[in-house]
PDB file of N, CA and C in Angstrom:
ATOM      1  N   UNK A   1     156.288 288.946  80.652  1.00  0.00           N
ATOM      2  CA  UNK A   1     156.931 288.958  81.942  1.00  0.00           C
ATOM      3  C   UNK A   1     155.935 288.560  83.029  1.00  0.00           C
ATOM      4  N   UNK A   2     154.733 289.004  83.376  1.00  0.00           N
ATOM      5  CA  UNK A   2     153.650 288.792  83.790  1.00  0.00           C
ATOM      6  C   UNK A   2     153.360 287.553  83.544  1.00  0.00           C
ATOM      7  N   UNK A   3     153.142 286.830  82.648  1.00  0.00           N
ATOM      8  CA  UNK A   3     152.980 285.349  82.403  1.00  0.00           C
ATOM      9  C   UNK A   3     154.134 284.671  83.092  1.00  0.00           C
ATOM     10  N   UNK A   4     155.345 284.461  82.879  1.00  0.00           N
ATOM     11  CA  UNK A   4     156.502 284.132  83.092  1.00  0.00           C
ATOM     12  C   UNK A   4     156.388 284.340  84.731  1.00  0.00           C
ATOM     13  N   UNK A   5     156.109 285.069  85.804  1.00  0.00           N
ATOM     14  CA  UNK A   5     155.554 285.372  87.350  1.00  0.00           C
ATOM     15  C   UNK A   5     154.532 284.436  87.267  1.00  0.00           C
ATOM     16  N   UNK A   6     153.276 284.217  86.587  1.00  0.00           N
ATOM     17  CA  UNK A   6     152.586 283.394  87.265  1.00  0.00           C
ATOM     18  C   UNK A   6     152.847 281.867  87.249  1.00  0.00           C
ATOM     19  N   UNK A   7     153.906 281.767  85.910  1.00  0.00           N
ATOM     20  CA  UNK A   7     154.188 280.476  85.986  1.00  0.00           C
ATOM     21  C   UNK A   7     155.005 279.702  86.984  1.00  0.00           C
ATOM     22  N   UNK A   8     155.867 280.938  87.475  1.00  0.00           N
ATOM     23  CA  UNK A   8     156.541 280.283  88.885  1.00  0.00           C
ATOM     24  C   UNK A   8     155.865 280.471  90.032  1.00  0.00           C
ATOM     25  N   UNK A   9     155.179 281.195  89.924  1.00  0.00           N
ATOM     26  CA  UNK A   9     153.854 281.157  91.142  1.00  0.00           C
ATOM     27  C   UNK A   9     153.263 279.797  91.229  1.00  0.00           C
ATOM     28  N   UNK A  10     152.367 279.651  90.420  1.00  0.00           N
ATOM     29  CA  UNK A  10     151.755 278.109  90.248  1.00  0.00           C
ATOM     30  C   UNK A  10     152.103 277.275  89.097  1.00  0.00           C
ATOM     31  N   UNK A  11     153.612 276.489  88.964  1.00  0.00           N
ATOM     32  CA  UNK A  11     153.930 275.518  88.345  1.00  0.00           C
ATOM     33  C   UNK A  11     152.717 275.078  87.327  1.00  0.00           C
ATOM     34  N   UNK A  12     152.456 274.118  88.144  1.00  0.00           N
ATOM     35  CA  UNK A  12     151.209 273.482  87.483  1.00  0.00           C
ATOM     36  C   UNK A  12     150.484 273.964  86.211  1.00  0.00           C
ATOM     37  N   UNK A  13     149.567 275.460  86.469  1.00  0.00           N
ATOM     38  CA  UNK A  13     149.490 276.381  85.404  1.00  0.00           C
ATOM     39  C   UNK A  13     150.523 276.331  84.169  1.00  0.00           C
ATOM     40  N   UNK A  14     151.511 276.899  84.447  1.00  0.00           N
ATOM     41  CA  UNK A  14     152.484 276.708  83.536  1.00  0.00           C
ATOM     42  C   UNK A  14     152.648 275.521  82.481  1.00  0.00           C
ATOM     43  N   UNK A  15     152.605 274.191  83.540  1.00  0.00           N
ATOM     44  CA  UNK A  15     152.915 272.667  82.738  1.00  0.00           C
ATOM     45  C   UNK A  15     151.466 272.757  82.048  1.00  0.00           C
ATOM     46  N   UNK A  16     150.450 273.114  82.486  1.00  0.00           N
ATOM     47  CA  UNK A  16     148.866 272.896  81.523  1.00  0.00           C
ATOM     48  C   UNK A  16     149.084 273.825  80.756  1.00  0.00           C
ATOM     49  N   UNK A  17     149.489 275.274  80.487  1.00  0.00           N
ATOM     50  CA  UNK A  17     149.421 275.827  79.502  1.00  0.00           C
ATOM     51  C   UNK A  17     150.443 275.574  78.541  1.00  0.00           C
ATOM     52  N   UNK A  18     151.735 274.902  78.551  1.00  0.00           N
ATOM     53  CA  UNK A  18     152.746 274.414  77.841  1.00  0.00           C
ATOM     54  C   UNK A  18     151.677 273.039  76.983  1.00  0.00           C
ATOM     55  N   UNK A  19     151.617 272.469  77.509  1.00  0.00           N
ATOM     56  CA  UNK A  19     150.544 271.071  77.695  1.00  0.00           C
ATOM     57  C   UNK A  19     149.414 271.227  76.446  1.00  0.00           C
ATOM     58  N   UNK A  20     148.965 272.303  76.687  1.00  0.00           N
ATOM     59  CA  UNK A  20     147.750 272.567  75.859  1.00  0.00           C
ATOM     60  C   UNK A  20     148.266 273.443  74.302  1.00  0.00           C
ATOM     61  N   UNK A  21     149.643 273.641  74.350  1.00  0.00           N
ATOM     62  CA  UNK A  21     150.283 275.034  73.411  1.00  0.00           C
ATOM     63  C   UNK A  21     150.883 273.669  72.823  1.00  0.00           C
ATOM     64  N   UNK A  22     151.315 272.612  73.401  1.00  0.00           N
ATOM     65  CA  UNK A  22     151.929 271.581  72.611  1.00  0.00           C
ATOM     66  C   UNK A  22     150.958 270.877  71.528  1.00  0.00           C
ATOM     67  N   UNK A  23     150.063 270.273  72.524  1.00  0.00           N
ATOM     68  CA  UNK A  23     148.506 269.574  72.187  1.00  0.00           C
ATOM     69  C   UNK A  23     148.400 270.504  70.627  1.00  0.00           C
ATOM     70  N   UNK A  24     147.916 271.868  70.668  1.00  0.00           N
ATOM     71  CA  UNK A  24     147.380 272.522  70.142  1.00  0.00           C
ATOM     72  C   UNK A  24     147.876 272.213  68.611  1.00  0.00           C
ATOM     73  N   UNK A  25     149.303 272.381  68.752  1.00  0.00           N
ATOM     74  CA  UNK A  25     150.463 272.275  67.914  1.00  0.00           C
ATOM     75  C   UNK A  25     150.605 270.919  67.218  1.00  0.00           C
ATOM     76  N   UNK A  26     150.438 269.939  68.119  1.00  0.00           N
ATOM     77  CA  UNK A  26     150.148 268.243  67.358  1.00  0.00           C
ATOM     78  C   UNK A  26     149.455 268.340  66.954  1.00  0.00           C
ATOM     79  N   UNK A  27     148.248 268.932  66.816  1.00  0.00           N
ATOM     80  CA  UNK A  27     146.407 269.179  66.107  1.00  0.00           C
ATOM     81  C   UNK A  27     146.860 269.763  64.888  1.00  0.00           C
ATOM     82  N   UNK A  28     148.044 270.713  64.706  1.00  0.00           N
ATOM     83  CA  UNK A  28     148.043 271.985  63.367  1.00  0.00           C
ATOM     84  C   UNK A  28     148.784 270.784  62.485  1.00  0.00           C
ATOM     85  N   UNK A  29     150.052 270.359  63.028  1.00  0.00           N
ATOM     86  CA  UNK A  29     150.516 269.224  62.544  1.00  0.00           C
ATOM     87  C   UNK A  29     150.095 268.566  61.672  1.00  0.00           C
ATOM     88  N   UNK A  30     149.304 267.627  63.066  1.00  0.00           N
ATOM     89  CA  UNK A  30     148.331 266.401  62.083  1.00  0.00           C
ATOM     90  C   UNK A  30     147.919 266.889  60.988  1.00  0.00           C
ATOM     91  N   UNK A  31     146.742 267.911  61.137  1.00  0.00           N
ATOM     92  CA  UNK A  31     146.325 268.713  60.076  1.00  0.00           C
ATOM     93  C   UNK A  31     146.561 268.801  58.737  1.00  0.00           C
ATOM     94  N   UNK A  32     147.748 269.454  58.918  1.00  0.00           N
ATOM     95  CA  UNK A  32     148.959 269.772  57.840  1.00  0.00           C
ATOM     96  C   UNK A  32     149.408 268.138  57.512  1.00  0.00           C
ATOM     97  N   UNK A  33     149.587 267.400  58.134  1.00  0.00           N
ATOM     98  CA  UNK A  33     149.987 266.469  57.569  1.00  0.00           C
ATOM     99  C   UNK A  33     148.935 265.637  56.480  1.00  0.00           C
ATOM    100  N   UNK A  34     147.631 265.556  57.098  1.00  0.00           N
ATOM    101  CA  UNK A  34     146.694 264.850  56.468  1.00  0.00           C
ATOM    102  C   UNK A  34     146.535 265.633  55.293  1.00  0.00           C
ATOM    103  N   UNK A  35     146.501 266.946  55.346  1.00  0.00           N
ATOM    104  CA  UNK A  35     146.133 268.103  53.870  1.00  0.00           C
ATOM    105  C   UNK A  35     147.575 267.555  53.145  1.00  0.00           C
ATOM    106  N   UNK A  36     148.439 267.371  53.457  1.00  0.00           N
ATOM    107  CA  UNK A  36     149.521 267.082  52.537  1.00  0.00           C
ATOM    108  C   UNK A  36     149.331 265.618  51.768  1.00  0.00           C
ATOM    109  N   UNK A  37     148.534 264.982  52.675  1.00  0.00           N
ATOM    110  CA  UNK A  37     149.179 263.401  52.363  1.00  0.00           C
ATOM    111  C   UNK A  37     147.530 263.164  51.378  1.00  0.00           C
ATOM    112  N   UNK A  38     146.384 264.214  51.560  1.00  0.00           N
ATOM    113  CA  UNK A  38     145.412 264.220  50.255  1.00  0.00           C
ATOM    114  C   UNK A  38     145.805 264.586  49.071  1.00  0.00           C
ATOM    115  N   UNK A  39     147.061 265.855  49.331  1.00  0.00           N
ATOM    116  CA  UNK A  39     146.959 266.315  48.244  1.00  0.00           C
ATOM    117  C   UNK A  39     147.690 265.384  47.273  1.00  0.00           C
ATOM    118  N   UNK A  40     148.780 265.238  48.075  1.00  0.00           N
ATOM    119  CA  UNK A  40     149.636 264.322  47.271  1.00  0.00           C
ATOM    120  C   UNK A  40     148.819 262.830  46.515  1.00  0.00           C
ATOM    121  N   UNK A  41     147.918 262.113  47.592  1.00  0.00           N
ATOM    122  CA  UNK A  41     147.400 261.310  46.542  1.00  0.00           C
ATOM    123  C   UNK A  41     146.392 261.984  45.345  1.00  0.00           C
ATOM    124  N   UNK A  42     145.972 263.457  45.355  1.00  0.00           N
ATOM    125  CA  UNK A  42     145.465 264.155  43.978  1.00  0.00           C
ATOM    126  C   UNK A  42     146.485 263.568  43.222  1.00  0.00           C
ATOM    127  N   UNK A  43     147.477 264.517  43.811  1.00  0.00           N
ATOM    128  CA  UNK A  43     148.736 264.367  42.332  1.00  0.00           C
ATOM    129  C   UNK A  43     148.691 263.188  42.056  1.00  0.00           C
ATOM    130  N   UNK A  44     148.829 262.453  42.700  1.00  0.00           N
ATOM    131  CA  UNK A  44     149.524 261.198  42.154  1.00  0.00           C
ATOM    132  C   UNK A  44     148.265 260.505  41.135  1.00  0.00           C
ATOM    133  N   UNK A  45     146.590 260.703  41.170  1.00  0.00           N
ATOM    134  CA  UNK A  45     146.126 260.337  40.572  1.00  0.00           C
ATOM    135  C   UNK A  45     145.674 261.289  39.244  1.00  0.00           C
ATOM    136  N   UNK A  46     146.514 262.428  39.457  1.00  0.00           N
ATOM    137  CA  UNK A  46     146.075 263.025  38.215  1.00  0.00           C
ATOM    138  C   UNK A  46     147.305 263.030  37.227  1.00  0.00           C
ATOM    139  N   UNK A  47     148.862 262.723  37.765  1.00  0.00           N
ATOM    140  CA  UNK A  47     149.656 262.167  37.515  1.00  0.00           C
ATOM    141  C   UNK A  47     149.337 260.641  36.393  1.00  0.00           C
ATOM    142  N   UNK A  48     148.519 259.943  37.182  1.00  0.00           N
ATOM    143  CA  UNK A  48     148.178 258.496  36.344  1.00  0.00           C
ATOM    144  C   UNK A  48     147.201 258.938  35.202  1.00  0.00           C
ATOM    145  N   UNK A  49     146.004 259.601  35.604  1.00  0.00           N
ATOM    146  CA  UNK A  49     145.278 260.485  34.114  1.00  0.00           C
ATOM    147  C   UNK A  49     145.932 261.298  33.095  1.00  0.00           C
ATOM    148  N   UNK A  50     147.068 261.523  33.021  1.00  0.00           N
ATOM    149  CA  UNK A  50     147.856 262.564  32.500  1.00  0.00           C
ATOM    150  C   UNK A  50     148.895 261.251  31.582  1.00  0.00           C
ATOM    151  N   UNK A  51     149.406 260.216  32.332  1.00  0.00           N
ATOM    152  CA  UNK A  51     150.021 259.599  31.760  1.00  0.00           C
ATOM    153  C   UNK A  51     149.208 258.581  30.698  1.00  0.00           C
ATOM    154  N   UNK A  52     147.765 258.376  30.705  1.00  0.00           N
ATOM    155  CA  UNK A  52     146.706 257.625  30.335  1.00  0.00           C
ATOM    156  C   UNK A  52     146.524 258.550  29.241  1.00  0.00           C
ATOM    157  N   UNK A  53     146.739 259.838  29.603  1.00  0.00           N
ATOM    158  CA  UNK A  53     146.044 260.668  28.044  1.00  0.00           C
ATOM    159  C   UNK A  53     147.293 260.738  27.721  1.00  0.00           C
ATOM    160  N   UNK A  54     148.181 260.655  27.914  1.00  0.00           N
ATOM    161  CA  UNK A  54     149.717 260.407  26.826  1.00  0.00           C
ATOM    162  C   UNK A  54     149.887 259.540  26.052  1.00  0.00           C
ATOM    163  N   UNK A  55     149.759 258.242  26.546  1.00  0.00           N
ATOM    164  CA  UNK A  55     149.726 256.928  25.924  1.00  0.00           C
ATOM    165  C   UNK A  55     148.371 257.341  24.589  1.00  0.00           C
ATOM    166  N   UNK A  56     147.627 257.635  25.042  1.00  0.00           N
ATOM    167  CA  UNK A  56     146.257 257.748  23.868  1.00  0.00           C
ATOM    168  C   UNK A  56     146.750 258.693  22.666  1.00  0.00           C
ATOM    169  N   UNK A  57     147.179 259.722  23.145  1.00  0.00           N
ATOM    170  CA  UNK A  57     147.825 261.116  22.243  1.00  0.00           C
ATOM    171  C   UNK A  57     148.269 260.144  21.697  1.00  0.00           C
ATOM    172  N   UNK A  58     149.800 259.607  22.186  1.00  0.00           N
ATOM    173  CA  UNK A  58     150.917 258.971  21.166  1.00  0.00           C
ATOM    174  C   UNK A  58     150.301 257.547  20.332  1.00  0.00           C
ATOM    175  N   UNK A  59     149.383 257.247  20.719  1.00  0.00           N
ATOM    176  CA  UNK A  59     148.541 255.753  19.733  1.00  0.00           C
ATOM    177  C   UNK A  59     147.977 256.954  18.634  1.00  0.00           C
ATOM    178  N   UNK A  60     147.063 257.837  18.755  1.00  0.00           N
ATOM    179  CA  UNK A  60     146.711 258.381  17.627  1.00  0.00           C
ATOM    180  C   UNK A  60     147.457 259.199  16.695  1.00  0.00           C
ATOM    181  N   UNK A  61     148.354 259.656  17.399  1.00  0.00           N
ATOM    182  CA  UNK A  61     149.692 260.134  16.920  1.00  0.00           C
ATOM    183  C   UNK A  61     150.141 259.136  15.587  1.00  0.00           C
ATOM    184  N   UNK A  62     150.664 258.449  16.258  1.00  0.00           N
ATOM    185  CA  UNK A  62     151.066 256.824  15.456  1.00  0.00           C
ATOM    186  C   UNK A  62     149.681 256.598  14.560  1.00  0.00           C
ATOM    187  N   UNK A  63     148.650 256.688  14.554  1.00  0.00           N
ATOM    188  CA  UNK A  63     147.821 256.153  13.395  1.00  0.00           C
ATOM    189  C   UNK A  63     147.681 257.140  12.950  1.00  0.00           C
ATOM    190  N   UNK A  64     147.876 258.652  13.108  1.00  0.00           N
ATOM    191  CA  UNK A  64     147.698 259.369  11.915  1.00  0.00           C
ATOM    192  C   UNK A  64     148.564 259.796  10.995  1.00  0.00           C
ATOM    193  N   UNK A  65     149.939 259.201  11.618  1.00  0.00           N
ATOM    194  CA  UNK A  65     151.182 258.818  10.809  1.00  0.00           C
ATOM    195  C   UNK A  65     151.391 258.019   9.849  1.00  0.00           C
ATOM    196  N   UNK A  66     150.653 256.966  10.215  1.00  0.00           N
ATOM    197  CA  UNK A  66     150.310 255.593   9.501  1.00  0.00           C
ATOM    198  C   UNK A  66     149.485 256.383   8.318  1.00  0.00           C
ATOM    199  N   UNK A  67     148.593 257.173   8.600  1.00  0.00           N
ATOM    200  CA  UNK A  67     147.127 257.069   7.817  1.00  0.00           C
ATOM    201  C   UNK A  67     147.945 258.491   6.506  1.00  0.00           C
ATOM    202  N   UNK A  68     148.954 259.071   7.365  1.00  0.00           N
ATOM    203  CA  UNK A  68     149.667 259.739   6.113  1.00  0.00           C
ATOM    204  C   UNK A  68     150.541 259.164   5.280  1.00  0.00           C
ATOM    205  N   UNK A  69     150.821 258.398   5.450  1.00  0.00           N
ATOM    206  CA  UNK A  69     152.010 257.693   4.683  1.00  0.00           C
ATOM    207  C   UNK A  69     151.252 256.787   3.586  1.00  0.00           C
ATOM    208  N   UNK A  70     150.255 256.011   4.237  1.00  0.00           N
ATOM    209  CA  UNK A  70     149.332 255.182   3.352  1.00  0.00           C
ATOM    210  C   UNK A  70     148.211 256.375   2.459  1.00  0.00           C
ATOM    211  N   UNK A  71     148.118 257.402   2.564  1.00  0.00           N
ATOM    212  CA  UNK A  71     147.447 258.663   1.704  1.00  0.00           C
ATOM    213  C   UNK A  71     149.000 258.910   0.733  1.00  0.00           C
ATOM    214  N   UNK A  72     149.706 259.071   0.752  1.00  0.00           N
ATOM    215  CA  UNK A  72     150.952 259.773   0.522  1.00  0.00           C
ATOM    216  C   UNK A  72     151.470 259.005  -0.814  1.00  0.00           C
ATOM    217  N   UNK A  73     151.477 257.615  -0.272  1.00  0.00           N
ATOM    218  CA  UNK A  73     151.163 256.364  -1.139  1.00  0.00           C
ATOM    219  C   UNK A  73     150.444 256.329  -2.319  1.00  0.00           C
ATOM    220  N   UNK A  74     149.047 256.642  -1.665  1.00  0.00           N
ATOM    221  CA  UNK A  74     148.076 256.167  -2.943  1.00  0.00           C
ATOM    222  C   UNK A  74     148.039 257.522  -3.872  1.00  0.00           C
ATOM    223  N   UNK A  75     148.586 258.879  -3.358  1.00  0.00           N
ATOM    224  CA  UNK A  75     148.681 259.932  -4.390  1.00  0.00           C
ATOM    225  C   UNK A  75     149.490 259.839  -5.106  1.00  0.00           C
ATOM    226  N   UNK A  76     150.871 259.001  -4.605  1.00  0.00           N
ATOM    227  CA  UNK A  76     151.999 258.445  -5.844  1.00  0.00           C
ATOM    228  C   UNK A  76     151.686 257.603  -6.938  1.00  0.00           C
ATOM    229  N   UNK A  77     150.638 256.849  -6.443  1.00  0.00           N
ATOM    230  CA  UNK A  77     150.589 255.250  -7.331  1.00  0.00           C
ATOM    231  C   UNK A  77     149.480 256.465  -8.471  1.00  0.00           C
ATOM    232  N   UNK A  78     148.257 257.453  -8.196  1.00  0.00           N
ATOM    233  CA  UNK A  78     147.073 258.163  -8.542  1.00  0.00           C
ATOM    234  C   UNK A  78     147.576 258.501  -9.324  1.00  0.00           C
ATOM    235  N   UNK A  79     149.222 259.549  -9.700  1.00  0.00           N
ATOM    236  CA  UNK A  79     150.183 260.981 -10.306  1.00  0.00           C
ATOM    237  C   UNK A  79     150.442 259.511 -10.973  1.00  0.00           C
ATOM    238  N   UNK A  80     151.112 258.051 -10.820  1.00  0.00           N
ATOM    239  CA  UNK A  80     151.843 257.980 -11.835  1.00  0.00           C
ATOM    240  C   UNK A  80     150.909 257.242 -13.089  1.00  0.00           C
ATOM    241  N   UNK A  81     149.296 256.818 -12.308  1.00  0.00           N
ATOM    242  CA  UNK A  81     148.180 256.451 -13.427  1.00  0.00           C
ATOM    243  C   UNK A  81     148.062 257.572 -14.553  1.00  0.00           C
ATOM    244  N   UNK A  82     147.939 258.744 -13.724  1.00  0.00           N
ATOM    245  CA  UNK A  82     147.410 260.000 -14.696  1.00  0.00           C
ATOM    246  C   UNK A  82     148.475 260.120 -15.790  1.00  0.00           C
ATOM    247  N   UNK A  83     149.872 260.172 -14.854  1.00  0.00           N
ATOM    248  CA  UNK A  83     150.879 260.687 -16.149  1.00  0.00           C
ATOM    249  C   UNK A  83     151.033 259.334 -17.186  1.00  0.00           C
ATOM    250  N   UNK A  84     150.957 258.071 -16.846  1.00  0.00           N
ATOM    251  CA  UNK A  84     150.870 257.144 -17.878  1.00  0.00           C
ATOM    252  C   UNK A  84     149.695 256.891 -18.699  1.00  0.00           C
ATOM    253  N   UNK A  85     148.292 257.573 -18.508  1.00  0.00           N
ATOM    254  CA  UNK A  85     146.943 258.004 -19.130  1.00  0.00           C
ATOM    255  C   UNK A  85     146.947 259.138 -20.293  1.00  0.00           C
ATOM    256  N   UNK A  86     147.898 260.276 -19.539  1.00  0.00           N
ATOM    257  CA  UNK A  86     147.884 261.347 -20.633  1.00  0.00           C
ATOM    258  C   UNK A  86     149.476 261.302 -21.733  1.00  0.00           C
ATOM    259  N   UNK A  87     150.124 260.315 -21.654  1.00  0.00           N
ATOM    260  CA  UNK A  87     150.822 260.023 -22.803  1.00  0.00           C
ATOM    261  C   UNK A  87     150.410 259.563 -23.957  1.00  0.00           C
ATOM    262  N   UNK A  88     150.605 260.117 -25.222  1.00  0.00           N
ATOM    263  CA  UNK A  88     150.250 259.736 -26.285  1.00  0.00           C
ATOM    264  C   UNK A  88     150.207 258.369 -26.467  1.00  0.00           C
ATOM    265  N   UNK A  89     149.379 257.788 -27.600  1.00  0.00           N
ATOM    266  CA  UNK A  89     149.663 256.294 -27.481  1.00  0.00           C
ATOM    267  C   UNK A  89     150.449 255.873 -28.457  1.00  0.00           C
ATOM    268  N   UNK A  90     151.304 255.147 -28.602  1.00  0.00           N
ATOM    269  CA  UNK A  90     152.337 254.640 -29.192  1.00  0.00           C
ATOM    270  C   UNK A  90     151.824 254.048 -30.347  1.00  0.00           C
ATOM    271  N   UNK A  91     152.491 254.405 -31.792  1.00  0.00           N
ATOM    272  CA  UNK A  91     151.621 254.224 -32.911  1.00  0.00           C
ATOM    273  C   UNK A  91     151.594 252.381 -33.629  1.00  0.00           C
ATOM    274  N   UNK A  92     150.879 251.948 -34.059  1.00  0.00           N
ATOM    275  CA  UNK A  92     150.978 250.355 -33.867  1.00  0.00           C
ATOM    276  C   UNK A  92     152.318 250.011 -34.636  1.00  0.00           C
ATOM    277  N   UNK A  93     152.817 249.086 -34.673  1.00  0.00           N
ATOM    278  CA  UNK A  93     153.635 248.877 -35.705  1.00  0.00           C
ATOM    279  C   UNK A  93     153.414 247.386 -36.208  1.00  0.00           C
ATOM    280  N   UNK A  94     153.094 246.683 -35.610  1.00  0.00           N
ATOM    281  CA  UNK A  94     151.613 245.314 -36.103  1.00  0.00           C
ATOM    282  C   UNK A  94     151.183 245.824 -37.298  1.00  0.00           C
ATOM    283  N   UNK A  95     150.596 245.012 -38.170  1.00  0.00           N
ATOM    284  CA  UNK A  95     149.806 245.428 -39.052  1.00  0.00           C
ATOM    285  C   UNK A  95     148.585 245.031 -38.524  1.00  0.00           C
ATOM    286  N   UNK A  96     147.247 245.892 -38.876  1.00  0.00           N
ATOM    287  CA  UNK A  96     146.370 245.453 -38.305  1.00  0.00           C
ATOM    288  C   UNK A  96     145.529 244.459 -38.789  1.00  0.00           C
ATOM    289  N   UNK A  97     144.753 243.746 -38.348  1.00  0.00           N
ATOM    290  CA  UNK A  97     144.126 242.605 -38.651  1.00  0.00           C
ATOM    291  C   UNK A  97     142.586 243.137 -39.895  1.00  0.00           C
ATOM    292  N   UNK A  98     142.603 242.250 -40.987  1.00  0.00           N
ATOM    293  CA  UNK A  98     141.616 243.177 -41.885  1.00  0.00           C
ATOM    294  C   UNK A  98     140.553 241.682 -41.565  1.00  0.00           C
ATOM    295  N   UNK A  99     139.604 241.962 -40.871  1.00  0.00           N
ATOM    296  CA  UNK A  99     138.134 241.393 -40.483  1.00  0.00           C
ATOM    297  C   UNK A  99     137.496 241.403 -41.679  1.00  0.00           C
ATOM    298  N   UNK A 100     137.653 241.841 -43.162  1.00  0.00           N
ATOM    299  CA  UNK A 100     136.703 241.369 -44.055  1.00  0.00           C
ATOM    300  C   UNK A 100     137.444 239.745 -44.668  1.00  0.00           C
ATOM    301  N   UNK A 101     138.659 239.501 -44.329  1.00  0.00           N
ATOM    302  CA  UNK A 101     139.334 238.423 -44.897  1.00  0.00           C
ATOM    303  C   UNK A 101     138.618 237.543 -44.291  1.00  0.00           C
ATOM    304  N   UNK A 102     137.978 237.134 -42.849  1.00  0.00           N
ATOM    305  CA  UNK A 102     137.502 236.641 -42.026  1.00  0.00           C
ATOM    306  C   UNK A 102     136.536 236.084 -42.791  1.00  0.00           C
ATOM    307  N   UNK A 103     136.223 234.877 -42.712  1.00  0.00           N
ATOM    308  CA  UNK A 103     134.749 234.312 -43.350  1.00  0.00           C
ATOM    309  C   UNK A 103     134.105 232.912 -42.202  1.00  0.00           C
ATOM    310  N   UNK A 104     133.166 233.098 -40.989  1.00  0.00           N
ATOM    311  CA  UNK A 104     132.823 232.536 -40.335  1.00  0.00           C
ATOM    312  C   UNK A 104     132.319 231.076 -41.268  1.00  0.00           C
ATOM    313  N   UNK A 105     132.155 230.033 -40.906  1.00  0.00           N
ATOM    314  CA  UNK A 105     131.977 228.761 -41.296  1.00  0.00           C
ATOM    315  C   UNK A 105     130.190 228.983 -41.304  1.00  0.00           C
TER     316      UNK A 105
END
């Protein structure tokens, strides 16, 4: 109330302290605006690092997919050497060749 009396007392006062409460207020503003408009370019560049280590994840992703399938592979082709190794061997039915008939020249 006291404030509000001196401002109609001396105008002027009044318009400089409005003046300076405005001022003050464009300063918090700005402020706030510039802290916003850093932060946001953070995000936005940790946004682009984030999408850079995605792309990398999903490439190694993909080759260790690759690198199972081609393992997965060679344990099929490995199981079906062994099981065709440990089958008996099939008894001749050829007659076999008698090497004393043989007489080199």
């Amino acid at each position: 109330m006291l404030q509000s009396s001196i401002d109609e007392l001396d105008p002027e006062i009044g318009r400089d302290r409005r003046s300076s409460a405005s001022s003050e207020a464009g300063d918090v503003i700005a402020r706030e605006t510039r802290r916003d408009r850093e932060l946001l370019d953070r995000l936005r560049e940790e946004n682009e690092r984030l999408k850079t280590f995605a792309s990398q994840q999903r490439e190694h992703i993909d080759e260790l997919s690759s690198e199972g399938a081609r393992l997965r592979s060679e344990l099929a082709a490995a199981r079906i050497r062994r099981d065709i190794a440990s089958q008996p061997l099939r008894p001749r039915t050829a007659p076999a060749h008698d090497h004393t008939l043989f007489v080199p020249k």
